[in-house]
Protein backbone atom coordinates (compact mmCIF):
# COMPACT_ATOMS: atom_id res chain seq x y z
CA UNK A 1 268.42 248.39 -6.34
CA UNK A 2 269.85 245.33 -4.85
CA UNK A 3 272.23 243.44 -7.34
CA UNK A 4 273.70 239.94 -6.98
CA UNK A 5 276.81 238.64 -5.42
CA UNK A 6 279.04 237.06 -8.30
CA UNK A 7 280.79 235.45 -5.43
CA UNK A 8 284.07 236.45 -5.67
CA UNK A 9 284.39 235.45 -9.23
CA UNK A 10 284.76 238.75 -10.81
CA UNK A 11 287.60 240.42 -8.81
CA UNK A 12 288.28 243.91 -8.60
CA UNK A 13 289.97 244.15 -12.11
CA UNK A 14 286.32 243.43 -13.49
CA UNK A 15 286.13 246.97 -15.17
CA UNK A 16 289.27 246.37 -16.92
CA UNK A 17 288.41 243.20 -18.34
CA UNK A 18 285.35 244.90 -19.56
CA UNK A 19 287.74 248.04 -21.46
CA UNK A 20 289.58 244.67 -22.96
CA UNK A 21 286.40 243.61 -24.41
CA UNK A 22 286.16 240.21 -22.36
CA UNK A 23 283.18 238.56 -20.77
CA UNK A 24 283.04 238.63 -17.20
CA UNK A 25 284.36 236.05 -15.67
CA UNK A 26 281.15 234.57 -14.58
CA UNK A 27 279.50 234.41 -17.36
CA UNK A 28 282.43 232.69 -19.31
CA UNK A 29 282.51 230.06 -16.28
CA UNK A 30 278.89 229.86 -17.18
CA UNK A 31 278.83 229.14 -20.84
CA UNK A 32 282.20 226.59 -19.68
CA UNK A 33 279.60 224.84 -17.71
CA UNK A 34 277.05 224.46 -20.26
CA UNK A 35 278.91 223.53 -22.59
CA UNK A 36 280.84 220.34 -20.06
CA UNK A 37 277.24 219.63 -20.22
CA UNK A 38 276.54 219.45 -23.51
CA UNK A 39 279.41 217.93 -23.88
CA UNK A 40 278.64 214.77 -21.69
CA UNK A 41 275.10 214.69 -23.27
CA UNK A 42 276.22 214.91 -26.64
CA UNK A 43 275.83 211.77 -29.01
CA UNK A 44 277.60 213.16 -32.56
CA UNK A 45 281.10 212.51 -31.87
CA UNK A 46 281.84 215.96 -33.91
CA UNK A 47 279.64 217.75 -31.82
CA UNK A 48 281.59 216.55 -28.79
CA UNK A 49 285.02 217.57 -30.74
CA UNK A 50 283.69 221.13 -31.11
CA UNK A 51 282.18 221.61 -28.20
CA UNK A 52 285.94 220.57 -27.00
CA UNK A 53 287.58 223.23 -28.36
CA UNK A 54 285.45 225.91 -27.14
CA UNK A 55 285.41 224.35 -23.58
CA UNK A 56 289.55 224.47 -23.71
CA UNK A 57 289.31 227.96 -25.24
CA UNK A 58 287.08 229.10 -22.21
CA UNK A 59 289.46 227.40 -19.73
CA UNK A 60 292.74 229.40 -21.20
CA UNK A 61 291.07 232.72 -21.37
CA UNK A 62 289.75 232.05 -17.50
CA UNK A 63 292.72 231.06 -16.71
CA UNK A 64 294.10 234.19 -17.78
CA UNK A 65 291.13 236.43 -17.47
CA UNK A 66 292.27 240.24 -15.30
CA UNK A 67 288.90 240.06 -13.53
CA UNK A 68 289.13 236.59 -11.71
CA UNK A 69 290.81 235.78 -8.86
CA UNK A 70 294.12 234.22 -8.89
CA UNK A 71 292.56 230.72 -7.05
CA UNK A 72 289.49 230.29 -9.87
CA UNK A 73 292.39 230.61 -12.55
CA UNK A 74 294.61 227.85 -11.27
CA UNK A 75 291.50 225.91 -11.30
CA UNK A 76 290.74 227.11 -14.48
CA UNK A 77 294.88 226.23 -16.21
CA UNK A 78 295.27 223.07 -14.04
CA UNK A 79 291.61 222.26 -16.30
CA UNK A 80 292.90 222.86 -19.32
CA UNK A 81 295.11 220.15 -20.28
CA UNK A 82 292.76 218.02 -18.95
CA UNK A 83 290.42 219.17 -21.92
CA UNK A 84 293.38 218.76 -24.02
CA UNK A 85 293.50 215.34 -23.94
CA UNK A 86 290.12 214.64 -23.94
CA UNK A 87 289.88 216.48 -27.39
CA UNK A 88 292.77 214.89 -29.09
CA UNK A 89 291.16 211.14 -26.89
CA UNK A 90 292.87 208.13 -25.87
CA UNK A 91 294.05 206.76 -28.96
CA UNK A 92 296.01 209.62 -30.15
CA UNK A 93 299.48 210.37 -28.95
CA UNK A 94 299.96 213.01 -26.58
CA UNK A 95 300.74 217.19 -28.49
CA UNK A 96 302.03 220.36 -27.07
CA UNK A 97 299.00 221.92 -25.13
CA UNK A 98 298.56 225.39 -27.41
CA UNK A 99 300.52 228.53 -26.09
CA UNK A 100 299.17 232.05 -24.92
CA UNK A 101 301.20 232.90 -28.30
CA UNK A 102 299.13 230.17 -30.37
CA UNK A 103 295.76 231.53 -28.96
CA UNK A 104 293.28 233.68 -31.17
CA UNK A 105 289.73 233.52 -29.00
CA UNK A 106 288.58 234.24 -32.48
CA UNK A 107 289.22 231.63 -34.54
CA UNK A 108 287.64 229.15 -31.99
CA UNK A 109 285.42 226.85 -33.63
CA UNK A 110 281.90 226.59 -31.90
CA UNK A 111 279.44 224.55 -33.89
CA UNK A 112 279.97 224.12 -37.65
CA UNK A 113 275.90 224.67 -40.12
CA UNK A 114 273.91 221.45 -39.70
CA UNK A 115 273.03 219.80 -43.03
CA UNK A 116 270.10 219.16 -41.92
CA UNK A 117 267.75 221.29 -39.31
CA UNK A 118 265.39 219.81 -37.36
């Protein structure tokens, strides 16, 4: 059976991000991309905000993640602050950028129950 490259995203600590319970790195840079995406798309402001939150929660755990290479998670931390600001926008004054120690990948907000469903 011939399986597909992840090209060089996963490195070789792939199998112990899997005993830790994280997504490969691939898909996570995946669901990251999306969700820049959706975020661009978006036209409800606190759709934007929580798509956001989950885009800098992505970032931190790729930049942190055992089974990518140490180039994608520069990329991946030097991206992160730059979501920062975008969530908290220009008008507000510049916070502390959350520590590993303030992190909880599960308390990330994704999308809160419409009202209304369409």
């Amino acid at each position: 059976m011939n399986q597909s490259s992840d090209h060089g995203i996963n490195g070789s600590d792939a199998a112990a991000a899997d005993a830790q319970g994280l997504p490969p790195a691939e898909a996570l840079l995946a669901g990251t991309l999306a969700l820049m995406t959706g975020h661009a798309q978006a036209c409800c402001e606190g759709q934007r905000a929580l798509m956001a939150k989950k885009i800098i929660a992505n970032l931190f755990m790729l930049s942190r993640h055992p089974g990518a290479p140490p180039p994608f998670k520069a990329i991946a931390a030097n991206l992160h602050p730059l979501w920062v600001r975008v969530l908290q926008g220009p008008e507000q004054p510049q916070q502390a950028i959350p520590s590993a120690d303030s992190f909880d990948p599960h308390r990330v907000l994704w999308h809160t129950t419409p009202e209304i469903l369409q």
